[in-house]
N, C-alpha and C. Protein backbone atom coordinates (compact mmCIF):
# COMPACT_ATOMS: atom_id res chain seq x y z
N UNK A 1 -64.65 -75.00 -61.04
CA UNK A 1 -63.39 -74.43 -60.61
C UNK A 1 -62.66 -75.45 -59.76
N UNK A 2 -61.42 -75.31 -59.84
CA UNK A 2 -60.31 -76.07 -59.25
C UNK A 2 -60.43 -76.26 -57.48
N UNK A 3 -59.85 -77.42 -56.98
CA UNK A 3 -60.18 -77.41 -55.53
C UNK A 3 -58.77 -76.47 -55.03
N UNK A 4 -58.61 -75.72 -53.99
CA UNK A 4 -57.36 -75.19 -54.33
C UNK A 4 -57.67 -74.61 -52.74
N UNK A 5 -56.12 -75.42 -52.42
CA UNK A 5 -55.62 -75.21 -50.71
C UNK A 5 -54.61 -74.33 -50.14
N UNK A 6 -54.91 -73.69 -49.16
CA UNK A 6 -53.90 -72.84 -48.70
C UNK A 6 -53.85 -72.89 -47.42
N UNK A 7 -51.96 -73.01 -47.22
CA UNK A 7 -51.45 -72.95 -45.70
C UNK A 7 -51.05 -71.45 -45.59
N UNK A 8 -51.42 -71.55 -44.26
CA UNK A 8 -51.32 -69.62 -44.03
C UNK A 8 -51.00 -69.63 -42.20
N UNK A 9 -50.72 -68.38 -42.33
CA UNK A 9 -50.75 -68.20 -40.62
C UNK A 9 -51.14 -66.73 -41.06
N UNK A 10 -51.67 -66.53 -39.76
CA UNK A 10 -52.25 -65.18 -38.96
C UNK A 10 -51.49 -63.71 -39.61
N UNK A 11 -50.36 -63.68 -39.25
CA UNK A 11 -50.01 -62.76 -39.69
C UNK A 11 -49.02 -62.02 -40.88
N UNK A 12 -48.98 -63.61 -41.47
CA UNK A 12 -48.18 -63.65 -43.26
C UNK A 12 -48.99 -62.43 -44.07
N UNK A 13 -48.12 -61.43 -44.49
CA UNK A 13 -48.48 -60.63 -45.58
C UNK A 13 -48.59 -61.08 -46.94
N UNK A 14 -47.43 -62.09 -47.11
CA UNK A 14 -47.80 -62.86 -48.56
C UNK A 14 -49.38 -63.63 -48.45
N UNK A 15 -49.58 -64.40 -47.04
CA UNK A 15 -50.73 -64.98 -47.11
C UNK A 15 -51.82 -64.31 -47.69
N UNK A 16 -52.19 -62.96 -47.09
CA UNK A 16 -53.08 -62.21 -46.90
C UNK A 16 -53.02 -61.97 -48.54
N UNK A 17 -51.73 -61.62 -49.25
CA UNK A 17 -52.11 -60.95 -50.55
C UNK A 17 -52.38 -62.61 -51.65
N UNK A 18 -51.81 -63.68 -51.20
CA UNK A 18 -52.22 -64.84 -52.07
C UNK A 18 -53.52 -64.94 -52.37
N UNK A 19 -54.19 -64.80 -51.33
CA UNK A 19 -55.64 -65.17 -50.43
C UNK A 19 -56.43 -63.88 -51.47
N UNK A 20 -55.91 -62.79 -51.71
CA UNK A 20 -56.66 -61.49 -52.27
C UNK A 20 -56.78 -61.63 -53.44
N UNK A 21 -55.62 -62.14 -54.20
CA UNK A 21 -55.51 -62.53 -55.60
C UNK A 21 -56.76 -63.52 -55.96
N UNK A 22 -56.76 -64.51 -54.84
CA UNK A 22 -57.38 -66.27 -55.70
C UNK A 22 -59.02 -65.36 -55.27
N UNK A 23 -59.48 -64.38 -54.32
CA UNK A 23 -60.50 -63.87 -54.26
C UNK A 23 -61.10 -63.17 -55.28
N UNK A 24 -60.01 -62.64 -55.72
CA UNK A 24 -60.58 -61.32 -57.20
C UNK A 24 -60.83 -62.56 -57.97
N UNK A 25 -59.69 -63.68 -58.19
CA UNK A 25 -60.78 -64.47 -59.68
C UNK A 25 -61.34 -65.90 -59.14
N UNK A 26 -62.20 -65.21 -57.84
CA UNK A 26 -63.54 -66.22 -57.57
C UNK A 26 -63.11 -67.46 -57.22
N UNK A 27 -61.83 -67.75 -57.04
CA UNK A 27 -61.59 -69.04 -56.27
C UNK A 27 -62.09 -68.99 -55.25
N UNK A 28 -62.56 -70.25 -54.86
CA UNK A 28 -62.89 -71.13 -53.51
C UNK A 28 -61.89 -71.35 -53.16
N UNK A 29 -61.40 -70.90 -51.48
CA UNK A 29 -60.44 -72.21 -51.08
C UNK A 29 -60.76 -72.77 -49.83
N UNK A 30 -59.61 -74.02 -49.50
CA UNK A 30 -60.19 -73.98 -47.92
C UNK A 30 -58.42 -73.41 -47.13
N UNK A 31 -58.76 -73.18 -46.54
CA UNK A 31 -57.07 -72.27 -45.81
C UNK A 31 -57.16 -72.96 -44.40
N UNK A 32 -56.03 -73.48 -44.66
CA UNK A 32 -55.73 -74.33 -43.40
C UNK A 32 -54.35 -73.58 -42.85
N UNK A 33 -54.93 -72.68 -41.50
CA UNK A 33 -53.88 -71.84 -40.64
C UNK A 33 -52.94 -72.48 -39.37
N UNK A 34 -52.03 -72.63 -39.75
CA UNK A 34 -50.56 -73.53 -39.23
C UNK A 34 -49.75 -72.48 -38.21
N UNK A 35 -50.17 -71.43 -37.73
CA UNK A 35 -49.94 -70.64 -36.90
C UNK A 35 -49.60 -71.41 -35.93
N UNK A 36 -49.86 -72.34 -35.13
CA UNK A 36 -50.11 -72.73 -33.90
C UNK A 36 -50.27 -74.65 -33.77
N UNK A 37 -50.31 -75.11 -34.94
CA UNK A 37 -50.34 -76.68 -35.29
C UNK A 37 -49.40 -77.03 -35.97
N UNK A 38 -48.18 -77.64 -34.88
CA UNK A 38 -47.20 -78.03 -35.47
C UNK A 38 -47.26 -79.47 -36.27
N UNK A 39 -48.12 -80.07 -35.86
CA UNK A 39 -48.55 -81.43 -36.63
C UNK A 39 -49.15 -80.77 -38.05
N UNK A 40 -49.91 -79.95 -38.20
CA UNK A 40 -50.44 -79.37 -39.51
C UNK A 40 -49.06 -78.67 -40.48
N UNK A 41 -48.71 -78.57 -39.80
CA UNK A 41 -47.36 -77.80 -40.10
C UNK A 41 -46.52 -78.84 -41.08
N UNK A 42 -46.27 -79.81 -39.95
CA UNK A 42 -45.37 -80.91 -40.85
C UNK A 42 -46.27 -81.51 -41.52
N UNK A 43 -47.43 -81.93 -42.19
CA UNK A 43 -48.34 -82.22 -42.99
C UNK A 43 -47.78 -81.11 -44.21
N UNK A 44 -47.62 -80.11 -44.07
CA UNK A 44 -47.52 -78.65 -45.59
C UNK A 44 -46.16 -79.47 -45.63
N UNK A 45 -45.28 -79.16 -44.83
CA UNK A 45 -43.86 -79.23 -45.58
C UNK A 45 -44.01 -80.42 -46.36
N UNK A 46 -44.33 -81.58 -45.82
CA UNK A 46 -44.21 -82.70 -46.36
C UNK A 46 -44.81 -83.03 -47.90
N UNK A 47 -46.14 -82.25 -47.60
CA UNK A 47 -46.90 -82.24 -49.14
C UNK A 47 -45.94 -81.42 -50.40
N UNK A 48 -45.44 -80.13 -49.94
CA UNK A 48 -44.96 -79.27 -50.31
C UNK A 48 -43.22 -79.37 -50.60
N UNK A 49 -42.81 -80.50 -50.67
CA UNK A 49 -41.50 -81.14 -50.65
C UNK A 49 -40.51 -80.47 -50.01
N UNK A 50 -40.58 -80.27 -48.60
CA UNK A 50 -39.50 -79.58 -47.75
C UNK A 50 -39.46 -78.37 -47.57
N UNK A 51 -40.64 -77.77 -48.64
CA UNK A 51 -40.86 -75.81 -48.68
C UNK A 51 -41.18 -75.85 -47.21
N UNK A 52 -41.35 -74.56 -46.27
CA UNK A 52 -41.24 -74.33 -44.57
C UNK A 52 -42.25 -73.13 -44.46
N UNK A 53 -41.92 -72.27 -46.05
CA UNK A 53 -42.52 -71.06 -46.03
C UNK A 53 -44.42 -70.93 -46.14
N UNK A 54 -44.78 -69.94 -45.35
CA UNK A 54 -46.23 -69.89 -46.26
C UNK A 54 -46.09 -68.56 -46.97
N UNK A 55 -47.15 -68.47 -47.63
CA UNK A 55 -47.93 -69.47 -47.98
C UNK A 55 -47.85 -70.36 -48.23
N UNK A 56 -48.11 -72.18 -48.57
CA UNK A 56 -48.04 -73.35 -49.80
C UNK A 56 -49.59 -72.97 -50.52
N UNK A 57 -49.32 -72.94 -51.45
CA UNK A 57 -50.63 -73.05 -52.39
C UNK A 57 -50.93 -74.29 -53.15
N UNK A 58 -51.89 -75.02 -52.88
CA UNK A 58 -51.96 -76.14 -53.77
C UNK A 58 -53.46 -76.16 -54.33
N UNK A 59 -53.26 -75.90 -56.42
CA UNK A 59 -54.79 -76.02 -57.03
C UNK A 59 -54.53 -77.34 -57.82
N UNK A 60 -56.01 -78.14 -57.10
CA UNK A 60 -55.81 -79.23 -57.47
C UNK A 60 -54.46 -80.09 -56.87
N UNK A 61 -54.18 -80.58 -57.71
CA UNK A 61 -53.29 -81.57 -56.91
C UNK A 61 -51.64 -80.91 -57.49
N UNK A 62 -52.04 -79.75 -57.88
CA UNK A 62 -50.42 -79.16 -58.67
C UNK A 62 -50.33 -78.35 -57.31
N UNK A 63 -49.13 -78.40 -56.76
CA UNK A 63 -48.48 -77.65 -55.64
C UNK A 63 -47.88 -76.23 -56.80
N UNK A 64 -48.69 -75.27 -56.01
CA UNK A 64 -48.08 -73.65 -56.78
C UNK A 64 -46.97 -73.15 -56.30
N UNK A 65 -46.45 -73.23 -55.20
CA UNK A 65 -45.83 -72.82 -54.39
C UNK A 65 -46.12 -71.91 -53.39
N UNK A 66 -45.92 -70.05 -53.51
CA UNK A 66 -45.79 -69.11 -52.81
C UNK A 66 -46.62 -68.02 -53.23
N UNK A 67 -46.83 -67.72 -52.09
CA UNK A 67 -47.17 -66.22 -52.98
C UNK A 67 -46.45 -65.26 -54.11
N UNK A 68 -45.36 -65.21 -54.39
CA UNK A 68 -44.64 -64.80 -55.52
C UNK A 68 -44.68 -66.20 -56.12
N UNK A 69 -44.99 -67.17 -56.41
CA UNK A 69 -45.17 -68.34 -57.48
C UNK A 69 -46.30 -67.81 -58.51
N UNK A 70 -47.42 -67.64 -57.14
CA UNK A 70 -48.92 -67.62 -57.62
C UNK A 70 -48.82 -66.34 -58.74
N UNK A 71 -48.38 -65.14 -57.77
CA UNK A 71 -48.51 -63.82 -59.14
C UNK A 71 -47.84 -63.91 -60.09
N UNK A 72 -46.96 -64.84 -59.66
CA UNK A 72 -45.84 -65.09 -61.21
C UNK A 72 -46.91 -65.93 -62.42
N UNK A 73 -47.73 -66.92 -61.73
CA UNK A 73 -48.72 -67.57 -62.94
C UNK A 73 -49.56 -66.44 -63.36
N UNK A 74 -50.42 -65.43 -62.65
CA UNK A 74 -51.30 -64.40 -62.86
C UNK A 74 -50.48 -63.59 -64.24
N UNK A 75 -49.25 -63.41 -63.58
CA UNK A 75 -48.96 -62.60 -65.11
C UNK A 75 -47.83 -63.18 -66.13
N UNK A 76 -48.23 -64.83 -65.88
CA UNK A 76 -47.99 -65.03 -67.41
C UNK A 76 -49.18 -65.58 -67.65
N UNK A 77 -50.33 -65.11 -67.77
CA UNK A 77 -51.69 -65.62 -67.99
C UNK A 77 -51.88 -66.84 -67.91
N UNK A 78 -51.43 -67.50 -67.10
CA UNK A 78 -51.31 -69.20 -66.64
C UNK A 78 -52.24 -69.55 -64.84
N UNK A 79 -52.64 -68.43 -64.96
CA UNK A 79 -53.60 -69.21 -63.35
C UNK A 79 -54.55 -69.34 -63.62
N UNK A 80 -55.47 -68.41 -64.65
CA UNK A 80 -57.06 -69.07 -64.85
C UNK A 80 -57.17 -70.37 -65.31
N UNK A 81 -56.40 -70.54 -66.31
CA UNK A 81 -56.15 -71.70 -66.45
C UNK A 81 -55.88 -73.11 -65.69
N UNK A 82 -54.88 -72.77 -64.93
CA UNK A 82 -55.31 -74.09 -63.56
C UNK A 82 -55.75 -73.83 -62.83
N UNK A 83 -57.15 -72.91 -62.43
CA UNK A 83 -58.28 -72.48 -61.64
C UNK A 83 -59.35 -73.18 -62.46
N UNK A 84 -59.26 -73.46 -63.92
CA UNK A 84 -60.64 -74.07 -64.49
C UNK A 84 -60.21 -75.86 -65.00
N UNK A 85 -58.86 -75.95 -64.41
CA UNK A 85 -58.52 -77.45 -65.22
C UNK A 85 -58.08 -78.45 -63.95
N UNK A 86 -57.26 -77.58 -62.73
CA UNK A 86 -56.30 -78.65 -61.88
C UNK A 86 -57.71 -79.59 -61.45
């Protein structure tokens, strides 16, 4: 399975439901929480080309975007797929 990163803070509802999704289909991730690290902070935007918002989701080295990115791949049957390839 894909290496697959997530910026989050504490009390993002999208976070929480990104995070629920990549759980039901057995992703690993590592979640790096930007709540409070503004240096971590500007590390996401920068990776994430100027996006500000969290979630950033990145599987593999493909930046997903958002939490409405991610469910948008789920239902066009396009995330297992870069869960078993990025």
């Amino acid at each position: 399975m894909s290496k697959v990163t997530i910026y989050t803070t504490k009390t993002c509802p999208y976070c929480h439901a990104a995070k629920s999704l990549l759980a039901k289909k057995g992703a690993k991730f590592d979640e790096i929480d930007v709540s409070y690290d503004h240096n971590e902070r500007q590390r996401m935007v920068i990776k994430a080309n100027g996006r500000r918002t969290v979630p950033q989701i990145f599987i593999g080295e493909t930046h997903v975007g958002g939490s409405d990115d991610l469910q948008e791949l789920e239902r066009r049957g396009r995330l297992d797929g870069l869960l078993t390839t990025s």
